[in-house]
PDB file of N, CA and C in Angstrom:
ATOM      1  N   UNK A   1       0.847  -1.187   0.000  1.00  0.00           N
ATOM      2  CA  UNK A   1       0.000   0.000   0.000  1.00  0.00           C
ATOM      3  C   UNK A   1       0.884   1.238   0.000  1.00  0.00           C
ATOM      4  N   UNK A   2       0.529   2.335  -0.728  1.00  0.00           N
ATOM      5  CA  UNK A   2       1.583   3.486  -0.930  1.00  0.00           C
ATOM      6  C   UNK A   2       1.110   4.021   0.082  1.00  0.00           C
ATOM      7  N   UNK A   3       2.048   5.020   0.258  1.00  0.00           N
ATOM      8  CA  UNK A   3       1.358   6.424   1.350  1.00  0.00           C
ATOM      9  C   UNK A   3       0.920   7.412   0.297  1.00  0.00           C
ATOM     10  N   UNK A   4      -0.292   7.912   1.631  1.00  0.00           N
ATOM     11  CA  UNK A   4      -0.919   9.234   0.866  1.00  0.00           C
ATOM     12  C   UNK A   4       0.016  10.479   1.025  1.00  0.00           C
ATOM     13  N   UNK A   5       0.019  10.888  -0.540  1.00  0.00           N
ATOM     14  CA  UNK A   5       0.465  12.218  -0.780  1.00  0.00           C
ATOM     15  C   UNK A   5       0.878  12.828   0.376  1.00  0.00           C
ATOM     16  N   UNK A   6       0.294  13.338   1.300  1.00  0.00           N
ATOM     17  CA  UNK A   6       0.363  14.627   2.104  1.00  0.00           C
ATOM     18  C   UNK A   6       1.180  13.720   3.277  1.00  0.00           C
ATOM     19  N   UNK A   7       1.385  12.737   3.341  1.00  0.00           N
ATOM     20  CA  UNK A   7       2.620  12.063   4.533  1.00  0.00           C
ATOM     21  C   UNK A   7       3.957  11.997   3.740  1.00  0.00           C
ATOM     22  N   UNK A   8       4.276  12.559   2.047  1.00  0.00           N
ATOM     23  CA  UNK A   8       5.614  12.589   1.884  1.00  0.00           C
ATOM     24  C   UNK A   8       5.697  13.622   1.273  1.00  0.00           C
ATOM     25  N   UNK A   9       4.517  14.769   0.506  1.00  0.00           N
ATOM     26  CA  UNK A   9       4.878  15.667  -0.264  1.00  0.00           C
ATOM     27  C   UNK A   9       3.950  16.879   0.695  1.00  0.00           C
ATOM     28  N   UNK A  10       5.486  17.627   1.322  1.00  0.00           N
ATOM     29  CA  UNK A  10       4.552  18.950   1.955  1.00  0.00           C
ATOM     30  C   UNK A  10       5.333  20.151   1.646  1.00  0.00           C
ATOM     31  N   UNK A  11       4.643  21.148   1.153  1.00  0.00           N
ATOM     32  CA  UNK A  11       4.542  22.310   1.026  1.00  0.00           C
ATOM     33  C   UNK A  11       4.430  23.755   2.280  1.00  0.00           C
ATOM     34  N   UNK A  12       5.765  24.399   2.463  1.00  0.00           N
ATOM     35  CA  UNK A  12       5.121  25.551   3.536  1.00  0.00           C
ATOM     36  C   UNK A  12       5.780  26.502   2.772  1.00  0.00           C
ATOM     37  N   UNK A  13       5.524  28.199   3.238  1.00  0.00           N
ATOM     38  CA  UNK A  13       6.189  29.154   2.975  1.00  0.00           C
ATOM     39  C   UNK A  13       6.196  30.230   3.748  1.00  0.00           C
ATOM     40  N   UNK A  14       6.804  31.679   3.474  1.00  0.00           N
ATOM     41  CA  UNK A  14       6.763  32.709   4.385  1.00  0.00           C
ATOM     42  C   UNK A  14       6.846  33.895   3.423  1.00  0.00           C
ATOM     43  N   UNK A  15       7.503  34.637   3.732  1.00  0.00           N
ATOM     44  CA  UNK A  15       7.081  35.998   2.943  1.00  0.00           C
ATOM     45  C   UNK A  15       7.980  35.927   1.489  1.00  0.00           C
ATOM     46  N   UNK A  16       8.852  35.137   1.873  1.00  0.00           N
ATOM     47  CA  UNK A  16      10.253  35.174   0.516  1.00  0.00           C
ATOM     48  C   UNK A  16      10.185  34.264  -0.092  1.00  0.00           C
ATOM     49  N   UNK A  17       9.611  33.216   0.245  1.00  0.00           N
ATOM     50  CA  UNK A  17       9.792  31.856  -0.301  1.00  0.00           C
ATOM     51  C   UNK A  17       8.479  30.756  -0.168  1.00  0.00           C
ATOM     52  N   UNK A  18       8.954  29.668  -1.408  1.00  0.00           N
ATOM     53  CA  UNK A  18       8.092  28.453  -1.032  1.00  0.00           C
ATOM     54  C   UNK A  18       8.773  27.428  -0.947  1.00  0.00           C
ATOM     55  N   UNK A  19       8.960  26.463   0.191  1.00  0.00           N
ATOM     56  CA  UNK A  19       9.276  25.365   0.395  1.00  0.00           C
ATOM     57  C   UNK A  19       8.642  23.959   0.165  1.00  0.00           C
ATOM     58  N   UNK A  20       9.396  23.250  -0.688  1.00  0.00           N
ATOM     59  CA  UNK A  20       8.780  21.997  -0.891  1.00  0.00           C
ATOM     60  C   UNK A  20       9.465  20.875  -0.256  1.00  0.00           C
ATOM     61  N   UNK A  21       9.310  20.084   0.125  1.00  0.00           N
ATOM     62  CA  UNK A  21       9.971  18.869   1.422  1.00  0.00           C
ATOM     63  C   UNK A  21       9.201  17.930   0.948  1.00  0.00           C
ATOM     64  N   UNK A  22       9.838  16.767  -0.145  1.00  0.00           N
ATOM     65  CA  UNK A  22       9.163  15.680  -0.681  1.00  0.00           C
ATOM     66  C   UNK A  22      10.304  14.538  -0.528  1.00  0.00           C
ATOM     67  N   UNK A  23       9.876  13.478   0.237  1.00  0.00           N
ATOM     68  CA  UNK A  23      10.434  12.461   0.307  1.00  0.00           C
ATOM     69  C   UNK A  23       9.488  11.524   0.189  1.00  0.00           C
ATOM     70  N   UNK A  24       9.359  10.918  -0.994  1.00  0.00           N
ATOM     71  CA  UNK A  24       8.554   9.427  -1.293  1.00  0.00           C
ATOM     72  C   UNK A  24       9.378   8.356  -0.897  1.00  0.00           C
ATOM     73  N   UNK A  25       8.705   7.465  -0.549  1.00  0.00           N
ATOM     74  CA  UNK A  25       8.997   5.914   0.244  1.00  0.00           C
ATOM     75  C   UNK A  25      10.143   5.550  -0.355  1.00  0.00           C
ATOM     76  N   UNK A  26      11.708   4.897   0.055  1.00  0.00           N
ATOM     77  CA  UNK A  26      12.858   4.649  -0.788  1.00  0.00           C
ATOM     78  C   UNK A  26      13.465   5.222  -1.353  1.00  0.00           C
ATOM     79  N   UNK A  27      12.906   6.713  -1.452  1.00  0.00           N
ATOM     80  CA  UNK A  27      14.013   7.772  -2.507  1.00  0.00           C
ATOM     81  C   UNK A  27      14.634   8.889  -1.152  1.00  0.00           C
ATOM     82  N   UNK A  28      15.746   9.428  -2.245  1.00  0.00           N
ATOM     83  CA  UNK A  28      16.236  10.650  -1.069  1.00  0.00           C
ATOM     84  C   UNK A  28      15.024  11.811  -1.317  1.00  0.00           C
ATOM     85  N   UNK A  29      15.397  12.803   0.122  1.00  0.00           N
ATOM     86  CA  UNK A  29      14.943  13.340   0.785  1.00  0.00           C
ATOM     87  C   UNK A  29      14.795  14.789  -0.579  1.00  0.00           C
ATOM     88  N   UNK A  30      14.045  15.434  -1.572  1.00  0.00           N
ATOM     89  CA  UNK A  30      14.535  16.450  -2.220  1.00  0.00           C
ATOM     90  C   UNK A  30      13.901  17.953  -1.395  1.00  0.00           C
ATOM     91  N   UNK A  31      14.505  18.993  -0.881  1.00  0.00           N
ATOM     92  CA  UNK A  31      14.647  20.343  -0.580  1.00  0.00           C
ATOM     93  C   UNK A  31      14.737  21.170  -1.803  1.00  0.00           C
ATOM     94  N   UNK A  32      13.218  21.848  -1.796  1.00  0.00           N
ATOM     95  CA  UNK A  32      13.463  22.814  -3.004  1.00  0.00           C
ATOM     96  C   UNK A  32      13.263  23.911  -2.571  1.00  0.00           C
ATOM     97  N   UNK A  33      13.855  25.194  -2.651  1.00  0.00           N
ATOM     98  CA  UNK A  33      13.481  27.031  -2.545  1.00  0.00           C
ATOM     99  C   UNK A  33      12.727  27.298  -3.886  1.00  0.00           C
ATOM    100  N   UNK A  34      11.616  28.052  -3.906  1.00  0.00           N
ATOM    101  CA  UNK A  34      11.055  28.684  -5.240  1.00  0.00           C
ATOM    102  C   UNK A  34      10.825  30.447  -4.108  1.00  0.00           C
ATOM    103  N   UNK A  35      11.776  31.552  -4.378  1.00  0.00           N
ATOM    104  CA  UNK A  35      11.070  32.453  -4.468  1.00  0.00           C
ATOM    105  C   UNK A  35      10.277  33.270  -4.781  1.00  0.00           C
ATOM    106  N   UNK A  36       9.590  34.239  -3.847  1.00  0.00           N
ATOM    107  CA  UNK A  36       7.889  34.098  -4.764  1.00  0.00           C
ATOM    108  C   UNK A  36       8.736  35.177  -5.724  1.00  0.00           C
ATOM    109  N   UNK A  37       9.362  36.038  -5.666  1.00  0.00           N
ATOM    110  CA  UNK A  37      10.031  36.970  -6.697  1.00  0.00           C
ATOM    111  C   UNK A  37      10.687  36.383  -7.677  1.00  0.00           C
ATOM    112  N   UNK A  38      10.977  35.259  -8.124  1.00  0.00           N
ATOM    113  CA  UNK A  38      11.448  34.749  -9.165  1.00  0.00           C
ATOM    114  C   UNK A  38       9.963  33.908  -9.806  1.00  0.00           C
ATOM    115  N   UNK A  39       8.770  33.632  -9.685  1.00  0.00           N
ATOM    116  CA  UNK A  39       7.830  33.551 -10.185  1.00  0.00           C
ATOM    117  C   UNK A  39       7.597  34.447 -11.283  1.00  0.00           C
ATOM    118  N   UNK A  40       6.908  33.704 -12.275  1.00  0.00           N
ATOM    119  CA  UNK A  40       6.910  34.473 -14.184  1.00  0.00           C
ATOM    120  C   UNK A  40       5.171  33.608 -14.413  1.00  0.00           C
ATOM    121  N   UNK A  41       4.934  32.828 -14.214  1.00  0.00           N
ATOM    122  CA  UNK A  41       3.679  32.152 -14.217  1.00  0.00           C
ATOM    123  C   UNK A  41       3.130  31.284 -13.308  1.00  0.00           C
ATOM    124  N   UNK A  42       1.830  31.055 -13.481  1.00  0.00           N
ATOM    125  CA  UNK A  42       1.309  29.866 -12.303  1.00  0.00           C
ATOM    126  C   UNK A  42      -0.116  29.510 -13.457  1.00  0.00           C
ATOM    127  N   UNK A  43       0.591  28.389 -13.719  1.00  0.00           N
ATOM    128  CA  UNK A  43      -0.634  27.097 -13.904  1.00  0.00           C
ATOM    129  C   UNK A  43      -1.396  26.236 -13.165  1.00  0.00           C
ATOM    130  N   UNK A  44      -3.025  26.209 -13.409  1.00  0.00           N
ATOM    131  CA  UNK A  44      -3.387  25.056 -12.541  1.00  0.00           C
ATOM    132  C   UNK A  44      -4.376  24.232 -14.056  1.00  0.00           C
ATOM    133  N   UNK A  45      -4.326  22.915 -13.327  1.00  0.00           N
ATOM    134  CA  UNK A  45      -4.997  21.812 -13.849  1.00  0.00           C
ATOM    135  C   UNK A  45      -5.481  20.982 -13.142  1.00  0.00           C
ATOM    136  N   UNK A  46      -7.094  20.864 -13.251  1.00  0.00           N
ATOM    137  CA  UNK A  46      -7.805  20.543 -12.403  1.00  0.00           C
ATOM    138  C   UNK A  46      -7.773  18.686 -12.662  1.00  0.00           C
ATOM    139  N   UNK A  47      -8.117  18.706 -11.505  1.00  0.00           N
ATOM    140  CA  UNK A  47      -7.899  16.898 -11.501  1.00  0.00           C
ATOM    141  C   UNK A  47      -9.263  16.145 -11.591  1.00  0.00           C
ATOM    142  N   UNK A  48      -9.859  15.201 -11.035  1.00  0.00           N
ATOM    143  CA  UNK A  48     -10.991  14.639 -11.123  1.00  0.00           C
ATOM    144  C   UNK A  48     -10.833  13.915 -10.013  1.00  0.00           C
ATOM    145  N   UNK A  49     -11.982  13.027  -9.774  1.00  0.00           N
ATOM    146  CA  UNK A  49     -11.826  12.488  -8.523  1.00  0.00           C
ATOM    147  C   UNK A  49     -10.986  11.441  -7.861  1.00  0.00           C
ATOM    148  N   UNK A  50     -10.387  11.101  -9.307  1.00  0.00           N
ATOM    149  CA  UNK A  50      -9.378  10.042  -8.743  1.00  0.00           C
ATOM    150  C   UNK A  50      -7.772  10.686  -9.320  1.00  0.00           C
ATOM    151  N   UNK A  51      -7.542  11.982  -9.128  1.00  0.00           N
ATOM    152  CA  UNK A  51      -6.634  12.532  -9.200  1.00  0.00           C
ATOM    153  C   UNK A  51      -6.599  14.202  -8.748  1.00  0.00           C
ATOM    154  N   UNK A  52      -5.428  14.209  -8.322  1.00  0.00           N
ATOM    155  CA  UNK A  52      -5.000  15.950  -7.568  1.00  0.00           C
ATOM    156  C   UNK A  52      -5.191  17.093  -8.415  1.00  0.00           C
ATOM    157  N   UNK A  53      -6.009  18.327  -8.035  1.00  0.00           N
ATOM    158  CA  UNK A  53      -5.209  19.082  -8.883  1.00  0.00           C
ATOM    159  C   UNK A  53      -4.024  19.386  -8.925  1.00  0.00           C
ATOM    160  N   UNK A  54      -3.288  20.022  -9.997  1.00  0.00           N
ATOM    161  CA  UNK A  54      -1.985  20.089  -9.735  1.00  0.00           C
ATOM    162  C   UNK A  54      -1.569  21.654 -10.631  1.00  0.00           C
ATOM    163  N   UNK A  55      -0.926  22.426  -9.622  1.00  0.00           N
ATOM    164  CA  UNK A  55      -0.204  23.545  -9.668  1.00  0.00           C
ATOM    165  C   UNK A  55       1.155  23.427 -10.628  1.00  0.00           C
ATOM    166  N   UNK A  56       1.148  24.228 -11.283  1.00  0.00           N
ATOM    167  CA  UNK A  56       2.640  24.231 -12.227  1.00  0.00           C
ATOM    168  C   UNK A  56       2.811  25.571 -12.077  1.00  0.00           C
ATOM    169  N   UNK A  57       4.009  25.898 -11.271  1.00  0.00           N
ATOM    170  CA  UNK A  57       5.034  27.339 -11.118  1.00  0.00           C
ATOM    171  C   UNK A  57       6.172  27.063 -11.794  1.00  0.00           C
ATOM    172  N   UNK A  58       6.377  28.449 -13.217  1.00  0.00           N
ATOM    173  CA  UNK A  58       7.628  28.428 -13.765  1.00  0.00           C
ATOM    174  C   UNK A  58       8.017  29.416 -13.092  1.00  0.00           C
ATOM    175  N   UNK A  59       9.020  29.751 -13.146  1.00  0.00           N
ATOM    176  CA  UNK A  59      10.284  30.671 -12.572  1.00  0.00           C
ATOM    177  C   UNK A  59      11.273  31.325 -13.606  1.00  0.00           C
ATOM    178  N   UNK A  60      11.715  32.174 -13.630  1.00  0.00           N
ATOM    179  CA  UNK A  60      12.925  32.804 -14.471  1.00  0.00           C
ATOM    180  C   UNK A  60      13.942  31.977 -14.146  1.00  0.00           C
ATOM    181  N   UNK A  61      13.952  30.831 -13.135  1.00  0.00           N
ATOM    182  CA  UNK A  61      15.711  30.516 -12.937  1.00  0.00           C
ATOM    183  C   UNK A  61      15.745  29.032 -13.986  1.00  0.00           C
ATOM    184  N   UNK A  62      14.927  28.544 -14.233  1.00  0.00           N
ATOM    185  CA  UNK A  62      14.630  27.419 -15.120  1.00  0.00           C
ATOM    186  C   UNK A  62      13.434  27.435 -16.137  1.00  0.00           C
ATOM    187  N   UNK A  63      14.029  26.401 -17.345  1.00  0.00           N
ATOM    188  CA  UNK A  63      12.471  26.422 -17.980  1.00  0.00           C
ATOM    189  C   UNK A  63      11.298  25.362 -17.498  1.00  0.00           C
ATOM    190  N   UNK A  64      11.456  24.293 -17.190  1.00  0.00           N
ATOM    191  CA  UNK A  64      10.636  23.537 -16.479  1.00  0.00           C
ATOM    192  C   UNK A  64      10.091  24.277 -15.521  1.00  0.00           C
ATOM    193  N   UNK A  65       9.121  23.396 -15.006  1.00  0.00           N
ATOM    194  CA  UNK A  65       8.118  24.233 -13.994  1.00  0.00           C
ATOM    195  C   UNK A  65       7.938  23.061 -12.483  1.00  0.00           C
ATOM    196  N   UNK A  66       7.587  23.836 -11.463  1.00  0.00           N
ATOM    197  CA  UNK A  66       7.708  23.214 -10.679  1.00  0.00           C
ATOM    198  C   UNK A  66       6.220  22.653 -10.540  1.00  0.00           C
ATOM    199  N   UNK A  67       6.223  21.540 -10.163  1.00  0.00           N
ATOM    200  CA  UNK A  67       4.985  20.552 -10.068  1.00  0.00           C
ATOM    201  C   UNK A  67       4.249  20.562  -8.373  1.00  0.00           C
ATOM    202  N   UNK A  68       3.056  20.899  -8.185  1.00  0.00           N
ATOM    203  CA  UNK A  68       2.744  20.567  -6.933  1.00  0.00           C
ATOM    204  C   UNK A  68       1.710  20.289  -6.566  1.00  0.00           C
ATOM    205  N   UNK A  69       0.825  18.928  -6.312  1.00  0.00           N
ATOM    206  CA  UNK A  69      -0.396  18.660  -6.395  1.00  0.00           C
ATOM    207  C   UNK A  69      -0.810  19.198  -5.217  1.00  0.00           C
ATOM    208  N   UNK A  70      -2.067  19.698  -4.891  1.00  0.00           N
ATOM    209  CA  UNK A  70      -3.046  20.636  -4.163  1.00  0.00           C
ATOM    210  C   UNK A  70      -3.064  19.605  -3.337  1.00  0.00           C
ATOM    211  N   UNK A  71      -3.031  18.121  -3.025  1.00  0.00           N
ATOM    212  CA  UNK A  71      -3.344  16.887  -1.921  1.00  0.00           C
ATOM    213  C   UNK A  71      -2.053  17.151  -1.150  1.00  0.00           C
ATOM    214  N   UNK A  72      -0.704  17.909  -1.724  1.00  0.00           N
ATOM    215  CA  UNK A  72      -0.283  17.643  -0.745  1.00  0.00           C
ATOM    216  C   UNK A  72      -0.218  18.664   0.305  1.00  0.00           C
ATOM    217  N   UNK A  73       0.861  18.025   1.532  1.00  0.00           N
ATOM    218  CA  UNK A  73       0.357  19.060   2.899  1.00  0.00           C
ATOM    219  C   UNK A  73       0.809  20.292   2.356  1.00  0.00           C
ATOM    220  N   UNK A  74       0.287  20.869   2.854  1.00  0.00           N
ATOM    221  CA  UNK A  74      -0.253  22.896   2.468  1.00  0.00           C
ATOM    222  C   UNK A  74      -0.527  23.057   1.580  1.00  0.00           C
ATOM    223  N   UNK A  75      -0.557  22.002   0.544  1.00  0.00           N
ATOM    224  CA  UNK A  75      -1.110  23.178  -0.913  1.00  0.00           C
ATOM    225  C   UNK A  75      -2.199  23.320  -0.970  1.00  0.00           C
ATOM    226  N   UNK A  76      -3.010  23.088  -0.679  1.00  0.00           N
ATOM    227  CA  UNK A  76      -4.786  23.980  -0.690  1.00  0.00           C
ATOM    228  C   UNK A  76      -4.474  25.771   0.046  1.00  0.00           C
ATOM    229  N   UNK A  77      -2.862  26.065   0.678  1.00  0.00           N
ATOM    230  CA  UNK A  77      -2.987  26.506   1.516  1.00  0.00           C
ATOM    231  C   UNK A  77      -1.920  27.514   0.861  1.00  0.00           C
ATOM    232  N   UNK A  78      -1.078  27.029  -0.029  1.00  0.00           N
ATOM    233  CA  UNK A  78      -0.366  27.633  -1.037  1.00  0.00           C
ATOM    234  C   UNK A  78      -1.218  27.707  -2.604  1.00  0.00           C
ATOM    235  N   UNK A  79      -1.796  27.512  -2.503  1.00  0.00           N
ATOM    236  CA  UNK A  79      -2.691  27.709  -3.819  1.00  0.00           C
ATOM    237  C   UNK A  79      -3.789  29.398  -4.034  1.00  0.00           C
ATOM    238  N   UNK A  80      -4.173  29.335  -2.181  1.00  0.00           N
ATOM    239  CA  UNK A  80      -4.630  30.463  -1.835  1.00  0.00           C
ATOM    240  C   UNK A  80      -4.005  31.972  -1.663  1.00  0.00           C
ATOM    241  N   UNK A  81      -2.573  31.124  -1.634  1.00  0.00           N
ATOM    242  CA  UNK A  81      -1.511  32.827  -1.214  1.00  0.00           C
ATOM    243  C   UNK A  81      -1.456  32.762  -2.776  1.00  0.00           C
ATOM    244  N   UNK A  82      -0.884  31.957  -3.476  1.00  0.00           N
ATOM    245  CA  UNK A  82      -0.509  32.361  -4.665  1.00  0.00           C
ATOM    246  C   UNK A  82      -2.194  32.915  -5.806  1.00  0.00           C
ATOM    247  N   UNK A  83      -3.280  33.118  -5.191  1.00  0.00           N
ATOM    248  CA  UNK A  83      -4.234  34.118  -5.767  1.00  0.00           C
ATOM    249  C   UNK A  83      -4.199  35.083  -4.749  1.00  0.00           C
ATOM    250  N   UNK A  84      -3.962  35.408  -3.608  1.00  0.00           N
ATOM    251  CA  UNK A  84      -3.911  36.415  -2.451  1.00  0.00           C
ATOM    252  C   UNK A  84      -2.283  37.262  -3.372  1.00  0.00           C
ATOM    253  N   UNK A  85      -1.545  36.884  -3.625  1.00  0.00           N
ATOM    254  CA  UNK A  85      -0.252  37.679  -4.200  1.00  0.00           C
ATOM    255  C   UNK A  85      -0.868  37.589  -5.629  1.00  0.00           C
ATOM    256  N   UNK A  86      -1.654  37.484  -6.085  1.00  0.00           N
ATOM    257  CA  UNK A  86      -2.017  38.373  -7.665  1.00  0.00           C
ATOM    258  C   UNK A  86      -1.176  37.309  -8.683  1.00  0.00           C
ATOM    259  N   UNK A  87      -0.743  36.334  -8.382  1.00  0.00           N
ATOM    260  CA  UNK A  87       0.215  35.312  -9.293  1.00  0.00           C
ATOM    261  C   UNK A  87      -0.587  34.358 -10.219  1.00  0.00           C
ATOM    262  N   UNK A  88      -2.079  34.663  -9.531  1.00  0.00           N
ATOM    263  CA  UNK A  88      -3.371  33.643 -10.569  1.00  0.00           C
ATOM    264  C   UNK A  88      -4.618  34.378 -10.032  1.00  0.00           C
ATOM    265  N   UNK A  89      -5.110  35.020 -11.629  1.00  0.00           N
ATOM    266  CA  UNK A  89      -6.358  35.599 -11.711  1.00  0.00           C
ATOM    267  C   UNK A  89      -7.468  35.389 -10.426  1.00  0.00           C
ATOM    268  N   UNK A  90      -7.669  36.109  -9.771  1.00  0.00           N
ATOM    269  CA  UNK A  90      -9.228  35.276  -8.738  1.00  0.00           C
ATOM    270  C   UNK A  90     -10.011  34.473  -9.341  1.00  0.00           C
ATOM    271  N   UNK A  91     -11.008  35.325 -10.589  1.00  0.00           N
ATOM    272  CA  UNK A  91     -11.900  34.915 -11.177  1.00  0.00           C
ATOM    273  C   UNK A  91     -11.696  33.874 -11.705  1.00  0.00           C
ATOM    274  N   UNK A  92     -10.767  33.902 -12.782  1.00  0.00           N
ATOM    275  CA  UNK A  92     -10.347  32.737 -13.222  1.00  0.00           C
ATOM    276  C   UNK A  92     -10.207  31.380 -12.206  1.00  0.00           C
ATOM    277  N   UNK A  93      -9.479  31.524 -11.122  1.00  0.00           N
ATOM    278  CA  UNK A  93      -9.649  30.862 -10.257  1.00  0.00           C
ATOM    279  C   UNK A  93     -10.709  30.109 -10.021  1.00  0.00           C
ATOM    280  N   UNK A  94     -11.922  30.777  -9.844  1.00  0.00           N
ATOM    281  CA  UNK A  94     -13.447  30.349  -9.190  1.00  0.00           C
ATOM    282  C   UNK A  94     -13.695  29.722 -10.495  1.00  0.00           C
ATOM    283  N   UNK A  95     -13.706  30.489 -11.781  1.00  0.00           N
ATOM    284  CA  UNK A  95     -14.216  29.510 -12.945  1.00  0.00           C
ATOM    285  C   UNK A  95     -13.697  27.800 -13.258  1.00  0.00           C
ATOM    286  N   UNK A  96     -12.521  28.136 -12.701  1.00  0.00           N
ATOM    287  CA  UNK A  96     -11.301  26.516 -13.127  1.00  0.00           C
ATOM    288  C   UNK A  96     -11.384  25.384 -12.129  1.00  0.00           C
ATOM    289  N   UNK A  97     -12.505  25.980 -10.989  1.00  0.00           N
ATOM    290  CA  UNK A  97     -12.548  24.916  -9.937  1.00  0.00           C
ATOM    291  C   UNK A  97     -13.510  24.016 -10.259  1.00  0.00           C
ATOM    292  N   UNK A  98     -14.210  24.662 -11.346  1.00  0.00           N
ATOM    293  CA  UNK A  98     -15.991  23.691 -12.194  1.00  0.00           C
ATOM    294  C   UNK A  98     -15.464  22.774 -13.101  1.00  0.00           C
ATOM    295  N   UNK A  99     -14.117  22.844 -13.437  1.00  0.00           N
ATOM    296  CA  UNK A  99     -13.699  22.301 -14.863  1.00  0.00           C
ATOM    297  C   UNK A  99     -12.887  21.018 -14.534  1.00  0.00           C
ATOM    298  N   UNK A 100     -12.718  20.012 -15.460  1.00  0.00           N
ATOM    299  CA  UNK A 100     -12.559  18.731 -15.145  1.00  0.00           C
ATOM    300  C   UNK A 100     -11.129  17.995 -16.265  1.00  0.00           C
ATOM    301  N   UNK A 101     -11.195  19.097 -16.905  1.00  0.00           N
ATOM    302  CA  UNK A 101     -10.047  19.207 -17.703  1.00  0.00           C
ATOM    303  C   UNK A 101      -9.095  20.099 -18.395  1.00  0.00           C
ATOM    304  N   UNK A 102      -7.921  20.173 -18.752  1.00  0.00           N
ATOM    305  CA  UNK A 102      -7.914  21.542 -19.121  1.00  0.00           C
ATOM    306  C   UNK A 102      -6.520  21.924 -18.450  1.00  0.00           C
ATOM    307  N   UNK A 103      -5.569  22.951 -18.967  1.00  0.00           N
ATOM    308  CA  UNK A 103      -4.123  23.324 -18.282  1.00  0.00           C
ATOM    309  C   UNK A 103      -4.874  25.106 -18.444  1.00  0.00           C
ATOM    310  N   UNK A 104      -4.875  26.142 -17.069  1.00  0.00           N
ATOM    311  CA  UNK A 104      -5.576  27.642 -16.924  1.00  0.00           C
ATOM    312  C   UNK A 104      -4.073  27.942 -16.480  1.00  0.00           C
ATOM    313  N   UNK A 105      -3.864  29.099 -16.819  1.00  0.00           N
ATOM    314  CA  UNK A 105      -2.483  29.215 -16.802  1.00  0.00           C
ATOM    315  C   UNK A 105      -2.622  31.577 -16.775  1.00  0.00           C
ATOM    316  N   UNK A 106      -1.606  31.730 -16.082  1.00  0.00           N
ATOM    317  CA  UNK A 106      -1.884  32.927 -15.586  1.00  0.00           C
ATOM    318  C   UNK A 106      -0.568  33.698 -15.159  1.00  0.00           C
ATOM    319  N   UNK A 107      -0.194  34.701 -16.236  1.00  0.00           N
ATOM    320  CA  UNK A 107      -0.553  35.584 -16.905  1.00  0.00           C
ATOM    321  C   UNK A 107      -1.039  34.728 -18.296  1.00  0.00           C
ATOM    322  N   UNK A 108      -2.296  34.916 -18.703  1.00  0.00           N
ATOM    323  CA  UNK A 108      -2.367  34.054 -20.035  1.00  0.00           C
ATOM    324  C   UNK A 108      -1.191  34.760 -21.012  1.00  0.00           C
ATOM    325  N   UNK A 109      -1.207  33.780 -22.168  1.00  0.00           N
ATOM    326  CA  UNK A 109      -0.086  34.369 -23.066  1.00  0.00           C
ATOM    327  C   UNK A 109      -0.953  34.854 -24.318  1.00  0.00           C
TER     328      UNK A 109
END
């Protein structure tokens, strides 16, 4: 039986930063910094019931984007600062929570 999400993938932050602390069962421990000032976009894609939504933050320091499903610990909780800091539309927000498929992505291009 795996563990649930939120016992290996947790999410906290503070005024400068977001911390990710993901250690899945058998792998090393990965420590990531994303400052919120190096943020350039924030994607979400809504999941369904047998899957997370999941947050995609690119950054100016890479082109990949950082991955972070909403199940894990804090991200329902980092999902909210990052529309409280203006990094994803409100509205848009409220519209993308009805939708069941789909990558909403913000600043649109």
């Amino acid at each position: 039986m795996s563990q649930p999400l939120e016992d290996w993938f947790k999410v906290s932050f503070d005024d400068s930063e977001i911390n990710l602390d993901v250690h899945p069962a058998e792998q090393d421990i990965r420590k990531t910094q994303i400052p919120w000032a190096d943020i350039i976009r924030v994607c979400f894609k809504p999941g369904d019931f047998l899957s997370s939504d999941e947050i995609y933050i690119f950054t100016n320091q890479r082109p990949e984007s950082y991955l972070i499903p909403t199940e894990a610990f804090g991200g329902f909780e980092l999902w909210a600062e990052i529309i409280n800091r203006g990094l994803f539309d409100a509205e848009l927000a409220i519209d993308v929570v009805s939708k069941s498929e789909g990558v909403f992505c913000w600043p649109e291009e």
